[in-house]
Protein backbone atom coordinates (compact mmCIF):
# COMPACT_ATOMS: atom_id res chain seq x y z
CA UNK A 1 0.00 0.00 0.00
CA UNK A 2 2.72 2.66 0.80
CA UNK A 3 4.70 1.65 -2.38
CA UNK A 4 1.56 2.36 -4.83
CA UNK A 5 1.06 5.75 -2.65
CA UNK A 6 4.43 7.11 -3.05
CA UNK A 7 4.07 5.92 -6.59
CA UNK A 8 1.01 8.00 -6.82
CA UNK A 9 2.31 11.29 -5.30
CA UNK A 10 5.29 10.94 -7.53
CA UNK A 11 3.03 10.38 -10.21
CA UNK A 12 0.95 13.61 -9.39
CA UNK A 13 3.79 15.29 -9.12
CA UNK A 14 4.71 15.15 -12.38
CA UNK A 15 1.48 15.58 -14.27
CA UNK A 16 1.57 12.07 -15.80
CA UNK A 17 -0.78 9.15 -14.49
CA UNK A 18 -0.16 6.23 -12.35
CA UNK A 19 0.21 3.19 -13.96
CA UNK A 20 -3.09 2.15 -12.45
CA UNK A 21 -4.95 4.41 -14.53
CA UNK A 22 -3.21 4.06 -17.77
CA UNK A 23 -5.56 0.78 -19.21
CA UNK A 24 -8.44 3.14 -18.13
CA UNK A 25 -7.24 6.26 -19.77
CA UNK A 26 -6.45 3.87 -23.14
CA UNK A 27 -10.00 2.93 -23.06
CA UNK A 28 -11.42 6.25 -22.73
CA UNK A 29 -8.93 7.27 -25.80
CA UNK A 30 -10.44 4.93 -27.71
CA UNK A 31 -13.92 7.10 -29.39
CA UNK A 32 -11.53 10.25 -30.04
CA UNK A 33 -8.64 7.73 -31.44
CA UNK A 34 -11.48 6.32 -33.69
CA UNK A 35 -13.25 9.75 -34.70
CA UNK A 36 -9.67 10.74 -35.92
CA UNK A 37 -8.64 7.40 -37.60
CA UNK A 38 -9.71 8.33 -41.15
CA UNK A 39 -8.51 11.68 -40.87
CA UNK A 40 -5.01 10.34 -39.58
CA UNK A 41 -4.95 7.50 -42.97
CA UNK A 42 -5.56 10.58 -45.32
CA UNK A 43 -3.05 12.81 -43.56
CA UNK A 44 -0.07 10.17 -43.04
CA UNK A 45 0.01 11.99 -39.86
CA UNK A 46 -1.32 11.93 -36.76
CA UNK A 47 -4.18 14.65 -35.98
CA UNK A 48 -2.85 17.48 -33.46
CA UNK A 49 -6.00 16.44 -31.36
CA UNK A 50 -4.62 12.40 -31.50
CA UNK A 51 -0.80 13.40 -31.01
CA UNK A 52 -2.07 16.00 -27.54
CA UNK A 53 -4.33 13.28 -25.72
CA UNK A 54 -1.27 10.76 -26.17
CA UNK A 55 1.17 12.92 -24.87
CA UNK A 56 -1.18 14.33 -22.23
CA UNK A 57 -2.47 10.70 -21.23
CA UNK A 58 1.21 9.91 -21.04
CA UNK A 59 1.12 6.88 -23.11
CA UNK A 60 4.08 7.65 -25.90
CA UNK A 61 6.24 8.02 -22.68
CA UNK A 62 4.92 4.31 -20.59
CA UNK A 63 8.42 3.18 -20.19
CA UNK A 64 10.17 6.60 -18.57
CA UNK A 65 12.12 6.02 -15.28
CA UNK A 66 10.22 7.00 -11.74
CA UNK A 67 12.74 8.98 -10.76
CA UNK A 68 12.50 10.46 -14.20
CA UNK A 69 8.96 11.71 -13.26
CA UNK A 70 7.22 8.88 -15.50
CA UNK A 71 5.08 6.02 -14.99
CA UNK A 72 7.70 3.45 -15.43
CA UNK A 73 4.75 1.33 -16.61
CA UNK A 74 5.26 -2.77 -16.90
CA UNK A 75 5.06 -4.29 -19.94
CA UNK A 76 1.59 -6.04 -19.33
CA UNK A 77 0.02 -2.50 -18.23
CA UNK A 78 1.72 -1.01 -21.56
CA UNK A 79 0.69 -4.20 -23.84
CA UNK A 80 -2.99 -3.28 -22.78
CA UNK A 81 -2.70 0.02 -23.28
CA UNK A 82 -1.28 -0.07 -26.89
CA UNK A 83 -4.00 -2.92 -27.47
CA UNK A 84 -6.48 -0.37 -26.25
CA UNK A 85 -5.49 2.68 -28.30
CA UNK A 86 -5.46 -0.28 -31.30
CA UNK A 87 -9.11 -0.55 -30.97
CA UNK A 88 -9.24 3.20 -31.58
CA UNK A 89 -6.64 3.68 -34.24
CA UNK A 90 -3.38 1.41 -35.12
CA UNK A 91 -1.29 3.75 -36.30
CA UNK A 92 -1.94 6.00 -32.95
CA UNK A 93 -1.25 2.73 -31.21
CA UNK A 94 2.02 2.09 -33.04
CA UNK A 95 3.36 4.69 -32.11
CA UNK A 96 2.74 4.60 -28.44
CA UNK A 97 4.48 1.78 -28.43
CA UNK A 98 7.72 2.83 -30.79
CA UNK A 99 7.99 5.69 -28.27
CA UNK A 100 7.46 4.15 -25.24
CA UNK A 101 10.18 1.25 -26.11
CA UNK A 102 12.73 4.16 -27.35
CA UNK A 103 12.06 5.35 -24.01
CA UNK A 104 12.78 2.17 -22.40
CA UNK A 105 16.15 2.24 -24.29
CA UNK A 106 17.07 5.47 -23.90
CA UNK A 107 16.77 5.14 -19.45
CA UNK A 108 19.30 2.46 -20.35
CA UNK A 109 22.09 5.30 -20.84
CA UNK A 110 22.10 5.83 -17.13
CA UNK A 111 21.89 9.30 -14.94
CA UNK A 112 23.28 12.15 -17.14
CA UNK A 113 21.86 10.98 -20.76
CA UNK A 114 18.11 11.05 -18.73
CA UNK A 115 18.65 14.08 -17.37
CA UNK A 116 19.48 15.60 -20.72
CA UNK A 117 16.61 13.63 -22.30
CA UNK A 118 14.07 14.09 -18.97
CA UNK A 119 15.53 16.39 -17.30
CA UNK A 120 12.76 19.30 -18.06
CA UNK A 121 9.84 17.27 -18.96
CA UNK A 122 9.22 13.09 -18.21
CA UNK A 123 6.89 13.29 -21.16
CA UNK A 124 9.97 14.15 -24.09
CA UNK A 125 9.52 11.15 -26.25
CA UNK A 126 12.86 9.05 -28.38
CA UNK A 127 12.03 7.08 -31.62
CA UNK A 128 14.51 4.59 -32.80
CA UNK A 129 15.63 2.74 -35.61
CA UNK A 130 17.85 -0.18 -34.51
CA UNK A 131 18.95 -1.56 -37.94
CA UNK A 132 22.85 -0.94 -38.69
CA UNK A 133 22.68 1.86 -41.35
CA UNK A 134 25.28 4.21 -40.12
CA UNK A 135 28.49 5.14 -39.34
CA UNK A 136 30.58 6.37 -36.35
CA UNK A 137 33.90 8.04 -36.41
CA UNK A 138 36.13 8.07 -33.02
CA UNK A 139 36.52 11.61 -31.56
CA UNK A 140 37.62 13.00 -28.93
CA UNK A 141 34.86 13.04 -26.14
CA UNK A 142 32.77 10.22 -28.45
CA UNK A 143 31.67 9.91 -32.14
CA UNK A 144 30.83 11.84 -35.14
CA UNK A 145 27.94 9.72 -36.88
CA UNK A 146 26.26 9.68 -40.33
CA UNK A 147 23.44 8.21 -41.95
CA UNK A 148 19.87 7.80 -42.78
CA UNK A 149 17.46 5.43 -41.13
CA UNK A 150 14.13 4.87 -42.60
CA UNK A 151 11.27 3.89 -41.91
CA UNK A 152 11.56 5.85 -38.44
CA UNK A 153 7.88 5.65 -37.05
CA UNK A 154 6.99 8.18 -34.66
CA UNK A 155 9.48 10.64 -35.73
CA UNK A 156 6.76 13.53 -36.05
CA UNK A 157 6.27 12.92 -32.97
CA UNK A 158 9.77 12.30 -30.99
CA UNK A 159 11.96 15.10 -29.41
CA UNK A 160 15.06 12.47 -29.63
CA UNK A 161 16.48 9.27 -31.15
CA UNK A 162 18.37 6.21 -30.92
CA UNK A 163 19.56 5.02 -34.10
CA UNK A 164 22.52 2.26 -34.80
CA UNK A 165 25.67 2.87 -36.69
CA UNK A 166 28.98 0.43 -37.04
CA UNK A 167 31.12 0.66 -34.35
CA UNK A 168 33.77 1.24 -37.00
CA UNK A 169 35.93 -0.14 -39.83
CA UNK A 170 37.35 -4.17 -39.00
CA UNK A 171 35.10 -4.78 -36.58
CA UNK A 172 31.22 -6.56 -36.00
CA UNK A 173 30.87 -4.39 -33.54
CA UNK A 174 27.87 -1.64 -33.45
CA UNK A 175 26.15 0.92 -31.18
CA UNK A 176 23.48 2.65 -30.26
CA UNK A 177 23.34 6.36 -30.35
CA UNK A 178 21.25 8.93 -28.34
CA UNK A 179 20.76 12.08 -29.70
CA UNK A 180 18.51 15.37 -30.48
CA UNK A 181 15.91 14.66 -32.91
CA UNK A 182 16.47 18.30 -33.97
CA UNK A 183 20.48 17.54 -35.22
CA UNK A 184 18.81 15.63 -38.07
CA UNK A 185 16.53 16.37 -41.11
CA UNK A 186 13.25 14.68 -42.43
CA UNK A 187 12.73 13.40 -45.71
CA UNK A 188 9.51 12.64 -46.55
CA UNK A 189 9.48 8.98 -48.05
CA UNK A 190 6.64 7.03 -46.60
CA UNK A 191 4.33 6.43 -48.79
CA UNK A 192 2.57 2.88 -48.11
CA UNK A 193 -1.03 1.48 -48.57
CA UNK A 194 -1.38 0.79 -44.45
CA UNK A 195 0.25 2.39 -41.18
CA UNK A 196 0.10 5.34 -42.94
CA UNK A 197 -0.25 7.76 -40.07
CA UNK A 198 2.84 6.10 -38.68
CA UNK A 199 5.20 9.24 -40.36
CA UNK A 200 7.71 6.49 -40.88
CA UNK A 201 9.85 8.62 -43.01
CA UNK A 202 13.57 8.87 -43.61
CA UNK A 203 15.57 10.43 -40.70
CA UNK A 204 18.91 12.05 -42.09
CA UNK A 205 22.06 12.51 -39.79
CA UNK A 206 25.08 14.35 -41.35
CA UNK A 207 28.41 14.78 -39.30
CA UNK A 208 26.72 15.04 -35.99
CA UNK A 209 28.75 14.64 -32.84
CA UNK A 210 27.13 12.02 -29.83
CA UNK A 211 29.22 12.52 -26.52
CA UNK A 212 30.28 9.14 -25.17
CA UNK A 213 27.84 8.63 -22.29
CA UNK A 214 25.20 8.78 -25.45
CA UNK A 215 26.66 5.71 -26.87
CA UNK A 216 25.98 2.32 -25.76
CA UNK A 217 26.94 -1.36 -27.60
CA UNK A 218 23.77 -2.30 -29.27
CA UNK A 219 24.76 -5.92 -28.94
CA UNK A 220 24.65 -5.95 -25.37
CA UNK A 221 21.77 -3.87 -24.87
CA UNK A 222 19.98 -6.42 -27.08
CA UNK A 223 21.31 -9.51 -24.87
CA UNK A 224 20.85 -7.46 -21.49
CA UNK A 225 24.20 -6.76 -20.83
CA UNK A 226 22.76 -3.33 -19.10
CA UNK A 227 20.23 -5.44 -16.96
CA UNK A 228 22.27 -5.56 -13.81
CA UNK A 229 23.05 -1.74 -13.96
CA UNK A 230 19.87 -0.46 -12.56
CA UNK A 231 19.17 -2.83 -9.81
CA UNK A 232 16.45 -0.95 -7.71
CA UNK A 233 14.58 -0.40 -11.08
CA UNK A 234 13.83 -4.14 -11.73
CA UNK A 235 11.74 -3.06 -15.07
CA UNK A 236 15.17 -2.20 -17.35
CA UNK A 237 16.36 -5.47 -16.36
CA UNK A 238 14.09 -6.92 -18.69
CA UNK A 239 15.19 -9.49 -21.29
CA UNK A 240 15.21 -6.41 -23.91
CA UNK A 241 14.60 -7.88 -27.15
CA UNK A 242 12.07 -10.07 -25.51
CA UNK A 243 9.77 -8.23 -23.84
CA UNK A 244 9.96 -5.10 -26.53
CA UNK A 245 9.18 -8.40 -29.65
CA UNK A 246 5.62 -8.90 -27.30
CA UNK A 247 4.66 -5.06 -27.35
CA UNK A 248 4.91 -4.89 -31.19
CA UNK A 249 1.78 -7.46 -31.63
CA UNK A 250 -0.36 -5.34 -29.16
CA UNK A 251 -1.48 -2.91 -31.82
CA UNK A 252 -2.78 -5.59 -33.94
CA UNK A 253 -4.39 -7.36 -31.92
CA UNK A 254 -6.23 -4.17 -30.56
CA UNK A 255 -7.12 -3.78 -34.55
CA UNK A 256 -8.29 -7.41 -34.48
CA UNK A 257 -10.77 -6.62 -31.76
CA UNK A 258 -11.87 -3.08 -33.03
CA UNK A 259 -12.56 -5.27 -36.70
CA UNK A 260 -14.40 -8.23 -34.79
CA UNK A 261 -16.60 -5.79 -33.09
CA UNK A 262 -17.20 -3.15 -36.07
CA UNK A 263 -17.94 -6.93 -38.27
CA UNK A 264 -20.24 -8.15 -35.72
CA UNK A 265 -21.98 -4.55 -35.29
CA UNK A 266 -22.40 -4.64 -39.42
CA UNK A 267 -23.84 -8.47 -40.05
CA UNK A 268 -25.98 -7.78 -36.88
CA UNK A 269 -28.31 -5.02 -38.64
CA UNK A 270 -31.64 -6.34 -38.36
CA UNK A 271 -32.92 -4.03 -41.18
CA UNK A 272 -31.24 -5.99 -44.23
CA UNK A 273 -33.00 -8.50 -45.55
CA UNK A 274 -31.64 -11.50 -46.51
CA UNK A 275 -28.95 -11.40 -43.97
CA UNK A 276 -25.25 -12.38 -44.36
CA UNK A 277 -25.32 -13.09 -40.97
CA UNK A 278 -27.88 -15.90 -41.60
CA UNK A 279 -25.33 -17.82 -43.74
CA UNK A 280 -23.77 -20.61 -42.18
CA UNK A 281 -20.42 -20.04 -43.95
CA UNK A 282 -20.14 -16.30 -42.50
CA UNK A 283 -21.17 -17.91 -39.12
CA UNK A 284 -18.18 -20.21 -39.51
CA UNK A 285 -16.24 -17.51 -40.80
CA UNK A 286 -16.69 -15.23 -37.89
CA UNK A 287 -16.23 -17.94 -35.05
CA UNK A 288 -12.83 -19.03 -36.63
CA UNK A 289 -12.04 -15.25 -36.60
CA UNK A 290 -12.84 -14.67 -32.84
CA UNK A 291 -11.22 -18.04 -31.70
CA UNK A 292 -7.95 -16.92 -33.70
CA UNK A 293 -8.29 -13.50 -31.99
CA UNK A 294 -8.65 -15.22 -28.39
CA UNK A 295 -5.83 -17.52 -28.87
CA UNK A 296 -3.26 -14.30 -29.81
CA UNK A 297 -4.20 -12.85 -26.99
CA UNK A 298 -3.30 -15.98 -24.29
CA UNK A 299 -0.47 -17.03 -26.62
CA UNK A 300 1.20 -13.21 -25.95
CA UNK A 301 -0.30 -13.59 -22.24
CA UNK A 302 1.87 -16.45 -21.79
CA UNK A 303 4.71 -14.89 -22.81
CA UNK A 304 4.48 -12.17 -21.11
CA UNK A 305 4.29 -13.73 -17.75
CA UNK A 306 7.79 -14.80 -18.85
CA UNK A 307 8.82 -11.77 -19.00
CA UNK A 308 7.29 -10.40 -15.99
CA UNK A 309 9.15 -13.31 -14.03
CA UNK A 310 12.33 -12.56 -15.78
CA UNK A 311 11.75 -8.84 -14.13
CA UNK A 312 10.84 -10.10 -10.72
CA UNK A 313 13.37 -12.49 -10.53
CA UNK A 314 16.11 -10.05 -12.06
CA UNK A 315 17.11 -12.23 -14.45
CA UNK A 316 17.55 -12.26 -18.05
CA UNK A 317 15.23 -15.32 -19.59
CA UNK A 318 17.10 -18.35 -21.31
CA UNK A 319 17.51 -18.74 -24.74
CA UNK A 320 14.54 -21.75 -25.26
CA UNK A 321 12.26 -19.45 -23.15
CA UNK A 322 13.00 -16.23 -25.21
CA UNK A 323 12.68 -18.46 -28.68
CA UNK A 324 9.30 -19.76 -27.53
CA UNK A 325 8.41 -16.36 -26.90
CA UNK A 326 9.27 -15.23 -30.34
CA UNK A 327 7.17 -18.17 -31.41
CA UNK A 328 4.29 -16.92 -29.74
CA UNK A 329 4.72 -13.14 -30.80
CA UNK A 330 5.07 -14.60 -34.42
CA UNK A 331 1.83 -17.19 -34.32
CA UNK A 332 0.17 -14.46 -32.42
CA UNK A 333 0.57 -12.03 -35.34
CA UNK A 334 -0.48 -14.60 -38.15
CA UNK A 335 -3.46 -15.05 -36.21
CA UNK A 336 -4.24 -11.66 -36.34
CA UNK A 337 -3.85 -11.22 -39.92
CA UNK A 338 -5.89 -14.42 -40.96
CA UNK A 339 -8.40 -13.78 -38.88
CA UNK A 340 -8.95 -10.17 -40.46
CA UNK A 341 -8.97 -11.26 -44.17
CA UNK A 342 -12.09 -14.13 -42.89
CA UNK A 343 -13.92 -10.92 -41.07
CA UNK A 344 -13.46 -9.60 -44.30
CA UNK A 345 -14.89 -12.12 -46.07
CA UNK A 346 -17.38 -12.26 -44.02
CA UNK A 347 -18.73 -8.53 -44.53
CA UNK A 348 -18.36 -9.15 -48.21
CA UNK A 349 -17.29 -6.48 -51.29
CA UNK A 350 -18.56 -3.51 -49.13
CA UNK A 351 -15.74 -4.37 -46.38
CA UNK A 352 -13.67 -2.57 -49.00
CA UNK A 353 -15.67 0.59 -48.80
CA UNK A 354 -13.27 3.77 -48.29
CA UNK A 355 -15.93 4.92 -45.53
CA UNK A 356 -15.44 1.56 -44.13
CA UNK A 357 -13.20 1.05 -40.81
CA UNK A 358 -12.67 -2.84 -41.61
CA UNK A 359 -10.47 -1.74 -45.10
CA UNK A 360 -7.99 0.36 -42.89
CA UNK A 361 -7.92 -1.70 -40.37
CA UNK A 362 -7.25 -4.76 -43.04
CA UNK A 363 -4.41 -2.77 -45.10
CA UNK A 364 -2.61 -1.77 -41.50
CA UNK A 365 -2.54 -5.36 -39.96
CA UNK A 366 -0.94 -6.38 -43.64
CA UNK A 367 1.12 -3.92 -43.24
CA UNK A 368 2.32 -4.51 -39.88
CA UNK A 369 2.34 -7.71 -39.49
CA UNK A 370 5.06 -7.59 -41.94
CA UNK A 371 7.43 -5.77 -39.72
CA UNK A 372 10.81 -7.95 -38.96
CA UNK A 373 10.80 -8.64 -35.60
CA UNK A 374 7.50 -10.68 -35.75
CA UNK A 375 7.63 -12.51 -39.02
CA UNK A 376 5.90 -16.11 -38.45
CA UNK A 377 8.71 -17.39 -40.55
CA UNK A 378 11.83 -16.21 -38.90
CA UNK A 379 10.31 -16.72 -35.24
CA UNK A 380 9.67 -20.65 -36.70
CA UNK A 381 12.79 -21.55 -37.69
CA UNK A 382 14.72 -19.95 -34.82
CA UNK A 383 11.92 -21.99 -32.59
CA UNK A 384 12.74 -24.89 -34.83
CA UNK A 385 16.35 -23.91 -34.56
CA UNK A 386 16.65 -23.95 -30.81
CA UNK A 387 14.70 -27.16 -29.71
CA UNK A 388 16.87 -28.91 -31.87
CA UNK A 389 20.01 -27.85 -30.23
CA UNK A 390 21.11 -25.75 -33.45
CA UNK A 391 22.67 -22.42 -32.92
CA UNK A 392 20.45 -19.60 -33.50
């Protein structure tokens, strides 16, 4: 009881929520996130009105440090959230979570990097873009990098960044860098069919100099080689890669629900007559559908009471336990996306309306699903890979 009062008076103090209320807040979101949704696909940006109650609600800053003056939220409280805000809107709900996890990267830099990232306001958000597309030159006082990194979801809506460069010439090595969104220019290059509000355009670095304590290896961030450096904040000893893999499906399936409902809402009219809803292939069509949603959800449950244990337990998960989780992240997603496409059978030709939610909510989930770090494919084989006693 005292813990989750202090937690509230630090809370208060600095004008974002308590964890406790964050699922409610996401829920409440959820009517505005919708009203804006169409507006946000047309755009390929986020409506001032969506990008405010996010930031105000304090959910594209869930995983910023207590002492930070953020929520510090778990990972199941920030899974529901982003499943919530889903229901309303996936792109809104995508990036949530892109921020939130940069955030949960960036507290990784220890003290003076979050005080020059939090220092003024908890609710300053970091995008990231962790695929090795840039370089670093050795300087005096830390590097000089240069790049571009693209897609960068979220960037419209960041204040910093953590992108990945080589560590330099002859070696494997690479690292992460921290760094003013503001040292960098925008191109404006994403122009998909789904995830459109994303803004996951091209992010251009030229020459720009990242002091050393804004520079950590990205390979051992990725295998929690920082775990043990925060030991009274048990949440950024989480298995990283893990536990970041699980948050990714949450937007989908929160689409998956917000397309069950809006399908069920549609076939239920009592006013057409004859009904689709009296066939008995849509009825099949629409059980499959929910059962697929259902099972996502306990398959990602499951693996996130791994990584919940991993946290209490302050200690990084093993390698079967981490590839099972990928497993589930990856079947989860599939799930998702078949279970759409027979929701949108189900509806029929007028699924595909433009004024129709379902067609949005269809072309983000394909679009999403596709993104690497859940690919049924590659989570298979390393599954495959690792209960056969094959390196990864």
């Amino acid at each position: 009881m005292a813990s989750d009062q202090a937690e509230y008076v630090r809370s208060m103090e600095s004008g974002l929520p308590p964890a406790t209320d964050l699922t409610r807040k996401a829920d409440e979101s959820v009517a505005l996130l919708a009203e804006h949704a169409g507006e946000a696909d047309r755009l390929g940006r986020l409506p001032e009105a969506v990008t405010r109650r996010l930031r105000e609600a304090g959910f594209l800053s869930l995983c910023v440090p207590r002492r930070s003056g953020g929520p510090e939220a778990r990972f199941r409280t920030a899974f529901e959230v982003y499943a919530a805000l889903g229901r309303g809107c996936g792109s809104s709900a995508w990036v949530a979570m892109i921020l939130s996890g940069g955030c949960f990267m960036a507290a990784l830099y220890g003290e003076r990097a979050r005080e020059e990232v939090w220092g003024a306001d908890p609710r300053v958000t970091v995008c990231s873009h962790l695929t090795i597309v840039g370089t670093a030159r050795p300087t005096e006082g830390g590097v000089v990098i240069s790049g571009r990194w693209a897609p960068m979801s979220g960037m419209h809506q960041s204040d910093w960044a953590i992108v990945a460069v080589s560590a330099g010439e002859g070696t494997e090595d690479s690292d992460l860098a921290l760094l003013p969104l503001s040292a960098g220019t925008i191109e404006n290059t994403w122009q998909v069919a789904g995830m459109r509000a994303t803004g996951g355009d091209t992010l251009v670095y030229e020459e720009v100099f990242v002091p050393d304590h804004r520079v950590i290896s990205r390979g051992k961030m990725l295998s929690g080689g920082y775990s043990g450096a925060f030991p009274d904040e048990p949440l950024y000893g989480a298995t990283v890669i893990t536990a970041l893999t699980l948050t990714v499906v949450a937007p989908l399936l929160g689409m998956a629900e917000a397309a069950l409902a809006s399908t069920l809402e549609k076939l239920g009219d009592t006013a057409k007559s004859p009904r689709r809803a009296d066939s008995a292939t849509v009825q099949l069509a629409v059980a499959e559908a929910a059962s697929l949603i259902d099972t996502a959800r306990l398959r990602l449950y499951r693996a996130l009471d791994d990584v919940e244990r991993g946290i209490e337990t302050q200690t990084q998960l093993d390698p079967p336990t981490q590839a099972r989780a990928g497993m589930d992240a990856g079947t989860a997603a599939r799930s998702i996306r078949e279970a759409v496409n027979l929701l949108l059978t189900a509806v029929g030709t007028a699924g595909f309306a433009q004024t129709n939610a379902l067609q949005r909510i269809w072309r983000d989930v394909e679009v999403a699903v596709r993104h690497a770090t859940i690919a049924p494919d590659l989570a298979r084989e390393h599954y495959g890979r690792t209960l056969l006693g094959i390196e990864p």
